[in-house]
Protein backbone atom coordinates (compact mmCIF):
# COMPACT_ATOMS: atom_id res chain seq x y z
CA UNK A 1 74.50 86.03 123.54
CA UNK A 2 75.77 86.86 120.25
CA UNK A 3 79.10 86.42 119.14
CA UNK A 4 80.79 89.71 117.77
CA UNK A 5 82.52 89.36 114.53
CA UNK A 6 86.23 89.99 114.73
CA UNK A 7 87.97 91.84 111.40
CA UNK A 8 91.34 92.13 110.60
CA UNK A 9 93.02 95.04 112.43
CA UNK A 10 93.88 97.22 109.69
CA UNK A 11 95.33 98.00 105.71
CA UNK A 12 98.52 98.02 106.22
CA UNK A 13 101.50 99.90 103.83
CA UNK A 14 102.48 96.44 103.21
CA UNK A 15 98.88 95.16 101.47
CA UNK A 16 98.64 98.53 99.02
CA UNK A 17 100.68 98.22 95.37
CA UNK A 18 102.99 101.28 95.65
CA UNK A 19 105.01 100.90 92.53
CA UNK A 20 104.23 102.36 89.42
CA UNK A 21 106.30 99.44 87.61
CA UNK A 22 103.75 96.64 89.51
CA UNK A 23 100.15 99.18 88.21
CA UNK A 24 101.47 99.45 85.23
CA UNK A 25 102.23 95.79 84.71
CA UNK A 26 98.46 95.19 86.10
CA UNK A 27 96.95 97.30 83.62
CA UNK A 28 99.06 95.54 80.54
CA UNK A 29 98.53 92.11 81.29
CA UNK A 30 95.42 91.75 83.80
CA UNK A 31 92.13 90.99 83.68
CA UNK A 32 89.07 93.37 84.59
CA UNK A 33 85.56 92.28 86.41
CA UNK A 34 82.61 94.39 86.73
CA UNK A 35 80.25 95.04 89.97
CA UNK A 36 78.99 98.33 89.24
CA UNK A 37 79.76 100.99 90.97
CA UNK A 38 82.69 99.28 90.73
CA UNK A 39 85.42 97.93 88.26
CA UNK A 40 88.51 95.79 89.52
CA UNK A 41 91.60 95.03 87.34
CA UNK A 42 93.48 91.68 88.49
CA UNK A 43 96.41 89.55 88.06
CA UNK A 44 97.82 86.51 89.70
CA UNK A 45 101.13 85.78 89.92
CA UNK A 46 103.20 83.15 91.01
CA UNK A 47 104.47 83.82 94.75
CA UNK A 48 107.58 85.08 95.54
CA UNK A 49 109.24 84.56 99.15
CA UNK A 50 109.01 88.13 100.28
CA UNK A 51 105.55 89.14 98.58
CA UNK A 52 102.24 89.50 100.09
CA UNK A 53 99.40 87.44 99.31
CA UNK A 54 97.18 90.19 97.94
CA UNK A 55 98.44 93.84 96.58
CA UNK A 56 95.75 96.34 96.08
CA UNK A 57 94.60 99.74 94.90
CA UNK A 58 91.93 101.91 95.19
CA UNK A 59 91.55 105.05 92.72
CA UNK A 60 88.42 107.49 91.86
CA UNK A 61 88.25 109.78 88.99
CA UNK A 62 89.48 112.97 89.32
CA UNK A 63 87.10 114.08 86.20
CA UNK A 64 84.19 112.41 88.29
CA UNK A 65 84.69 113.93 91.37
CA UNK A 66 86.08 117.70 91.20
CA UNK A 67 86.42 117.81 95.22
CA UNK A 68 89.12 116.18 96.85
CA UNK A 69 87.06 115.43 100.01
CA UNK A 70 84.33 113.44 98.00
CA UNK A 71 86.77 111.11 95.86
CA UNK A 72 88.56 110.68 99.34
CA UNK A 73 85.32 109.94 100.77
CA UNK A 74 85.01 107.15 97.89
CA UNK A 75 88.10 105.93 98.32
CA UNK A 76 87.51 105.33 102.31
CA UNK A 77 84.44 103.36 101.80
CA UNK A 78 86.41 101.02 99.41
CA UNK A 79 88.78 100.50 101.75
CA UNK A 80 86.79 99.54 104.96
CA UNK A 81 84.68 97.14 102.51
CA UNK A 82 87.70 95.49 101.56
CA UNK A 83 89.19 95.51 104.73
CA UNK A 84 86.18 93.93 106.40
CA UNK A 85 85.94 91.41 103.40
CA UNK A 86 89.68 90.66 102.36
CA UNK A 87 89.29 87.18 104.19
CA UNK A 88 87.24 85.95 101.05
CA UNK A 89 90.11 86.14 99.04
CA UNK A 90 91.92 82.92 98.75
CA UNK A 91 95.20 83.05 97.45
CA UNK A 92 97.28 79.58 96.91
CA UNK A 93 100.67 79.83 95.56
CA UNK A 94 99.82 83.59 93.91
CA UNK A 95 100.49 86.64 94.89
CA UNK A 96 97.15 88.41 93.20
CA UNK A 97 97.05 92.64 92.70
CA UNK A 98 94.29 94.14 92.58
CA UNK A 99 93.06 97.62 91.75
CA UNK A 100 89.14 98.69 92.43
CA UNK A 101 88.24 101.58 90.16
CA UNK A 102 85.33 103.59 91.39
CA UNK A 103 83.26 104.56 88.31
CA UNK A 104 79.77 105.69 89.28
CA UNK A 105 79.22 109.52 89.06
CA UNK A 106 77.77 110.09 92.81
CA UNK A 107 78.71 108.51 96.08
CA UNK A 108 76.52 105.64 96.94
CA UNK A 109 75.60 103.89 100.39
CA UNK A 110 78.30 101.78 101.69
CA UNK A 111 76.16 98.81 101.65
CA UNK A 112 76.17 98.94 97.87
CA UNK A 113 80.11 99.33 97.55
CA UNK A 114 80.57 96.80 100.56
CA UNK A 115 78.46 94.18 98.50
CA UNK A 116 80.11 95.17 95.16
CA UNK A 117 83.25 94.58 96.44
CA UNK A 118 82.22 91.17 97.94
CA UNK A 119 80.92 89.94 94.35
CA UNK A 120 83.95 91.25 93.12
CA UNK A 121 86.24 88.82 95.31
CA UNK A 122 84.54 86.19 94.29
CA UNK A 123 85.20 86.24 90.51
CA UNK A 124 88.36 86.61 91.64
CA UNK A 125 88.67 83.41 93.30
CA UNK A 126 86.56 82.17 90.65
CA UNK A 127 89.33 83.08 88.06
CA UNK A 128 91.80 81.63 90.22
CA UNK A 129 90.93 78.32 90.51
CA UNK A 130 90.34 78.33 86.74
């Protein structure tokens, strides 16, 4: 029989950058990788005693998507990949943000944004250990 492959349980509040002072900082002083459809802006920082060990974002353009329901639609499929993948992010002694930027002009299949998100995660860890 064939094992099932367990995921983490959810996103929680606690794993999603809420402040505007902590997405502003990551846009001024991180770095940006491309996976098309997708673009992710990162920054590592050393780790504080209350922090997480990964902060991220998800966002879809308003001027790309008219309809609410669509760039929500986008927004859910970057989620569950992420969700499903966050384990390949290895994280030290940083706390590392994150923000994936949706910038295709339709909604692809979720195998595409589940394996842009993957090759994402690993220049990540790639720049990490750098």
């Amino acid at each position: 029989m064939t094992e099932k492959k367990r995921y983490s349980c959810l996103f929680s509040k606690s794993e999603r950058i809420c402040s505007t002072k902590e997405i502003e900082n990551l846009f001024k002083e991180g770095k940006s990788a491309l996976a098309y459809p997708i673009k992710i802006v990162f920054l590592a920082k050393p780790k504080t005693s209350e922090s997480m060990d990964v902060k991220v974002g998800f966002s879809v353009s308003k001027k790309r998507f008219k309809s609410a329901v669509k760039r929500n639609r986008v927004k859910r499929l970057m989620r569950e990949a992420y969700r499903k993948n966050k384990h390949l992010l290895h994280t030290k002694n940083n706390t590392v943000y994150c923000f994936f930027i949706y910038i295709e002009g339709k909604i692809v299949d979720y195998k595409v944004v589940e394996k842009a998100v993957v090759k994402l995660m690993s220049k990540i860890n790639n720049a990490n250990t750098d």
